[in-house]
C-alpha atoms as a PDB file:
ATOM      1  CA  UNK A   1     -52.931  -5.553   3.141  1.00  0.00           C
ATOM      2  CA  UNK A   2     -54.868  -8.146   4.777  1.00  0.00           C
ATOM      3  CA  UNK A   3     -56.649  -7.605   8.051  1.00  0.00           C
ATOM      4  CA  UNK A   4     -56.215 -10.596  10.403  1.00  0.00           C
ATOM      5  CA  UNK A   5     -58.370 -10.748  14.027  1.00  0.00           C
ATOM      6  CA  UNK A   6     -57.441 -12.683  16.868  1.00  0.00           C
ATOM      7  CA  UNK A   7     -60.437 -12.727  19.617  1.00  0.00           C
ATOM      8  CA  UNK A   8     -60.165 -12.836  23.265  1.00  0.00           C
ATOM      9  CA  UNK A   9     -56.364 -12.462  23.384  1.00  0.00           C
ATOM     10  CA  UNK A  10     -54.849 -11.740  27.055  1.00  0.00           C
ATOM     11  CA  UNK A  11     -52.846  -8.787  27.648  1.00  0.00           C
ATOM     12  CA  UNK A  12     -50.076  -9.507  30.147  1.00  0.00           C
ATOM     13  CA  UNK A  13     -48.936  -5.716  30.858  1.00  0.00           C
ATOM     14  CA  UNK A  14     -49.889  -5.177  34.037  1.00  0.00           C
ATOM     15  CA  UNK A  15     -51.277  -7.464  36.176  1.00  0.00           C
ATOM     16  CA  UNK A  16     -54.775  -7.086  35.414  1.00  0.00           C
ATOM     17  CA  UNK A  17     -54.486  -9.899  32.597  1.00  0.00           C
ATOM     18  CA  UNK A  18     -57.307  -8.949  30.655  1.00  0.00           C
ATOM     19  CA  UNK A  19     -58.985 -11.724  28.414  1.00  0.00           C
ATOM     20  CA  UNK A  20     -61.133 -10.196  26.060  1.00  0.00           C
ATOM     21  CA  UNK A  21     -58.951  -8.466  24.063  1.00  0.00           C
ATOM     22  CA  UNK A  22     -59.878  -8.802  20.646  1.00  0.00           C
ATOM     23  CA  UNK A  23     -56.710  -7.749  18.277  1.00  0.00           C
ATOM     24  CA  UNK A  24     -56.427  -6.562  14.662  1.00  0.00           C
ATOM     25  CA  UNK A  25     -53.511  -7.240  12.448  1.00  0.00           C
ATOM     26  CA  UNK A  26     -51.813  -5.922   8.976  1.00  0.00           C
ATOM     27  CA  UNK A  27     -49.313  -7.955   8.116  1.00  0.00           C
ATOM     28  CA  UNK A  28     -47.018  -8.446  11.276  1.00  0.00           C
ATOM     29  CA  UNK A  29     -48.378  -4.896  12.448  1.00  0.00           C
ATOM     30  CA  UNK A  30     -51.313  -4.655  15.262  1.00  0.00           C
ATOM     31  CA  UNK A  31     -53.070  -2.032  14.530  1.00  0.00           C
ATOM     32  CA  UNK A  32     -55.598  -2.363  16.897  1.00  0.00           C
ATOM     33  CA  UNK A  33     -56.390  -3.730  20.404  1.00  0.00           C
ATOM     34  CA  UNK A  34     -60.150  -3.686  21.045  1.00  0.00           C
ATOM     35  CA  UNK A  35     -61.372  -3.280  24.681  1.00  0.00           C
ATOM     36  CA  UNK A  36     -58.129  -2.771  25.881  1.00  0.00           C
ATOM     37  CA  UNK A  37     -57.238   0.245  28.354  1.00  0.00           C
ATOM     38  CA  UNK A  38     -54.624   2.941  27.045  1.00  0.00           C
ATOM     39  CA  UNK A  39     -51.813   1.074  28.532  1.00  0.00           C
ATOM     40  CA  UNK A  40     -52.507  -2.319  26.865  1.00  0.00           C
ATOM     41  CA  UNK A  41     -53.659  -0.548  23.231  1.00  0.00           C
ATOM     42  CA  UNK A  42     -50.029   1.158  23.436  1.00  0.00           C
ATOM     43  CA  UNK A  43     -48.210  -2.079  24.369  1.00  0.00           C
ATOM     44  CA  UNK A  44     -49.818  -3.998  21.479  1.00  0.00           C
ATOM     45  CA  UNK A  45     -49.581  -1.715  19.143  1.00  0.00           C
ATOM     46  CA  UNK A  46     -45.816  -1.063  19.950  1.00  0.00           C
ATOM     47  CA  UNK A  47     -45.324  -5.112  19.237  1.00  0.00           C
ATOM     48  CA  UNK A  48     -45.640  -7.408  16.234  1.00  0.00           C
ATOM     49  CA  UNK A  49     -48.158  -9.444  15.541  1.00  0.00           C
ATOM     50  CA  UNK A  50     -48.343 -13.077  16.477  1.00  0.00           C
ATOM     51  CA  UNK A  51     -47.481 -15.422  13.642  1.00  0.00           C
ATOM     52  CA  UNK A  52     -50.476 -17.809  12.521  1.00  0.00           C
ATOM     53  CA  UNK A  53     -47.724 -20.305  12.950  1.00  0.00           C
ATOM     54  CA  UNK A  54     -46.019 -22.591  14.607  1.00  0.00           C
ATOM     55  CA  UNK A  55     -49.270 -22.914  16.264  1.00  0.00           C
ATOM     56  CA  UNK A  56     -47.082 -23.848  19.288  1.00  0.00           C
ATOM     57  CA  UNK A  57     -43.401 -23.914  20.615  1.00  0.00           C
ATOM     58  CA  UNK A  58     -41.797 -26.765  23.419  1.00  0.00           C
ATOM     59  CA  UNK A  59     -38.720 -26.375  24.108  1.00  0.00           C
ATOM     60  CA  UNK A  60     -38.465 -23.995  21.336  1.00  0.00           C
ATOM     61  CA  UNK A  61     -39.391 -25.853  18.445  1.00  0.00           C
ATOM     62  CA  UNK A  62     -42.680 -25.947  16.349  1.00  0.00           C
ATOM     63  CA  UNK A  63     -45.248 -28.544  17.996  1.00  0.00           C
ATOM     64  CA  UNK A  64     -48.714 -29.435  17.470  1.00  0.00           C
ATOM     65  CA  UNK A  65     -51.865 -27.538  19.958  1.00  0.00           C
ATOM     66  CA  UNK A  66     -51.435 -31.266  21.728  1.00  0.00           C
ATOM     67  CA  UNK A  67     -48.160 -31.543  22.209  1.00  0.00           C
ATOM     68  CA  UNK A  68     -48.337 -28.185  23.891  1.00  0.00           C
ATOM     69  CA  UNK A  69     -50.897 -28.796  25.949  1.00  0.00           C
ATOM     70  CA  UNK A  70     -48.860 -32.357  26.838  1.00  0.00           C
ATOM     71  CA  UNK A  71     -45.816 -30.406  27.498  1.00  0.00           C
ATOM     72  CA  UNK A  72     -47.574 -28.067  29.801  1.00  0.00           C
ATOM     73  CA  UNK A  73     -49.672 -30.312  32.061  1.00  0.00           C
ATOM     74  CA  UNK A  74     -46.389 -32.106  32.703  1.00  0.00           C
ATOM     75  CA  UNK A  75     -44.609 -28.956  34.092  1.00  0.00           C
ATOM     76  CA  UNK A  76     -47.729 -28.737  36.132  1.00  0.00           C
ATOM     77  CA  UNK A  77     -47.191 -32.046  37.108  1.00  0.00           C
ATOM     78  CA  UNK A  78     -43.510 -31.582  37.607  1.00  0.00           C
ATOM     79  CA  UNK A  79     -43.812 -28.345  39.538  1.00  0.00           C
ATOM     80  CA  UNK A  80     -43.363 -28.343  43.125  1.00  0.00           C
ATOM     81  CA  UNK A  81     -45.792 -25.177  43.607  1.00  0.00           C
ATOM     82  CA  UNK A  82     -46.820 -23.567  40.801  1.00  0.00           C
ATOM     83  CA  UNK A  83     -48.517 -19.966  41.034  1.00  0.00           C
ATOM     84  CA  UNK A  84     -52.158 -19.060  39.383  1.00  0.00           C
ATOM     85  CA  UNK A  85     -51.297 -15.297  38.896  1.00  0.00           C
ATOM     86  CA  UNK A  86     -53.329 -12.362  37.177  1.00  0.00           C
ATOM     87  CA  UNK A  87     -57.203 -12.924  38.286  1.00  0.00           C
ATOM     88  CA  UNK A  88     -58.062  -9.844  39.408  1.00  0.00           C
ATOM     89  CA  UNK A  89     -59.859  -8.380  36.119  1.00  0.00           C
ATOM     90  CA  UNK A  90     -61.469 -11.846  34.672  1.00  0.00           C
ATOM     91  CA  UNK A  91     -64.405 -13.197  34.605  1.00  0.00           C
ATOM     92  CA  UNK A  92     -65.997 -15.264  38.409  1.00  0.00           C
ATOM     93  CA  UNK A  93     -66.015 -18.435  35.955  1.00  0.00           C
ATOM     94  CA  UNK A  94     -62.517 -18.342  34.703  1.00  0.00           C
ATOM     95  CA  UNK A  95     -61.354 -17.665  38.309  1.00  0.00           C
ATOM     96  CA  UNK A  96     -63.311 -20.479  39.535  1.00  0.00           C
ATOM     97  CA  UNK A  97     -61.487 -22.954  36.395  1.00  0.00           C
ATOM     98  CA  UNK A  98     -58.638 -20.970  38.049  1.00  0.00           C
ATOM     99  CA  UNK A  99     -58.089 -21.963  41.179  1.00  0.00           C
ATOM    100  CA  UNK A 100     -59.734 -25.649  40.662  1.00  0.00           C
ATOM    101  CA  UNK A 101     -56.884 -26.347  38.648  1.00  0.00           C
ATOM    102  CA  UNK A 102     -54.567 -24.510  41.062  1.00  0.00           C
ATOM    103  CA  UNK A 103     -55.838 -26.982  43.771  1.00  0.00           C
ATOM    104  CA  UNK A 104     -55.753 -30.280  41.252  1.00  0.00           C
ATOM    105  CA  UNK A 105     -52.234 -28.832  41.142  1.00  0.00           C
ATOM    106  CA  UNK A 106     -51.265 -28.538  44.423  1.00  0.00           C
ATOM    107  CA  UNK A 107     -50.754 -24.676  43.403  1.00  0.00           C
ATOM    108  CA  UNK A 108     -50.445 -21.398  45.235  1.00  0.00           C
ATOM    109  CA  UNK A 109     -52.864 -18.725  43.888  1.00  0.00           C
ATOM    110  CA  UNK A 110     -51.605 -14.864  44.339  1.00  0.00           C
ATOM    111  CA  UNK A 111     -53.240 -11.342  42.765  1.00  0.00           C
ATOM    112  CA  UNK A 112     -50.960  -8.768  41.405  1.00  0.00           C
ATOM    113  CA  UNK A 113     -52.300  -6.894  44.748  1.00  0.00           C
ATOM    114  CA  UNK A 114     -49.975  -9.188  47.455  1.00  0.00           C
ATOM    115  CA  UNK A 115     -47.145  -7.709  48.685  1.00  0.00           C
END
């Protein structure tokens, strides 16, 4: 079987969002989830692989990285206040890219720790 790796994956379990989760695949199996905690190893390895493609879905239908990336700065656009969610375990740079965007946005940003 052939051994596919996807680097710095996210896990979206809990609200931690972790970003530098490096996966190993057989086939449409993960087998496993480097650097991720206990919960996150057993929730990917409990799943199927992602397939190498579509490389991306709008609207549900294969699309180009581009057209996905189109597609989502207009629901930014679009949004009347989006939410930046899930920066409590990432890096001070990505939170900083974070809420820049959140604020180009006219976004709310929240941690998994409001009530």
């Amino acid at each position: 079987m052939n051994l596919h790796v996807v680097k710095n994956a996210t896990c979206t379990f809990c609200g931690c969002v972790c970003d530098d989760i490096e996966l190993h695949a057989e086939g449409e199996r993960i087998v496993k989830a480097k650097n991720a905690c206990s919960l996150g190893e057993s929730w990917f390895r409990n799943h199927t692989a992602e397939r190498l493609y579509p490389e991306a879905l709008v609207d549900g239908k294969e699309a180009t990285l581009d057209e996905a990336v189109a597609a989502a700065a207009d629901f930014l656009y679009d949004a009347n206040m989006p939410l930046v969610y899930g920066l409590s375990n990432i890096t001070c740079e990505a939170q900083r890219e974070a809420v820049a965007l959140s604020e180009m946005i006219g976004g709310v940003v929240d941690s998994h720790t409001s009530l």
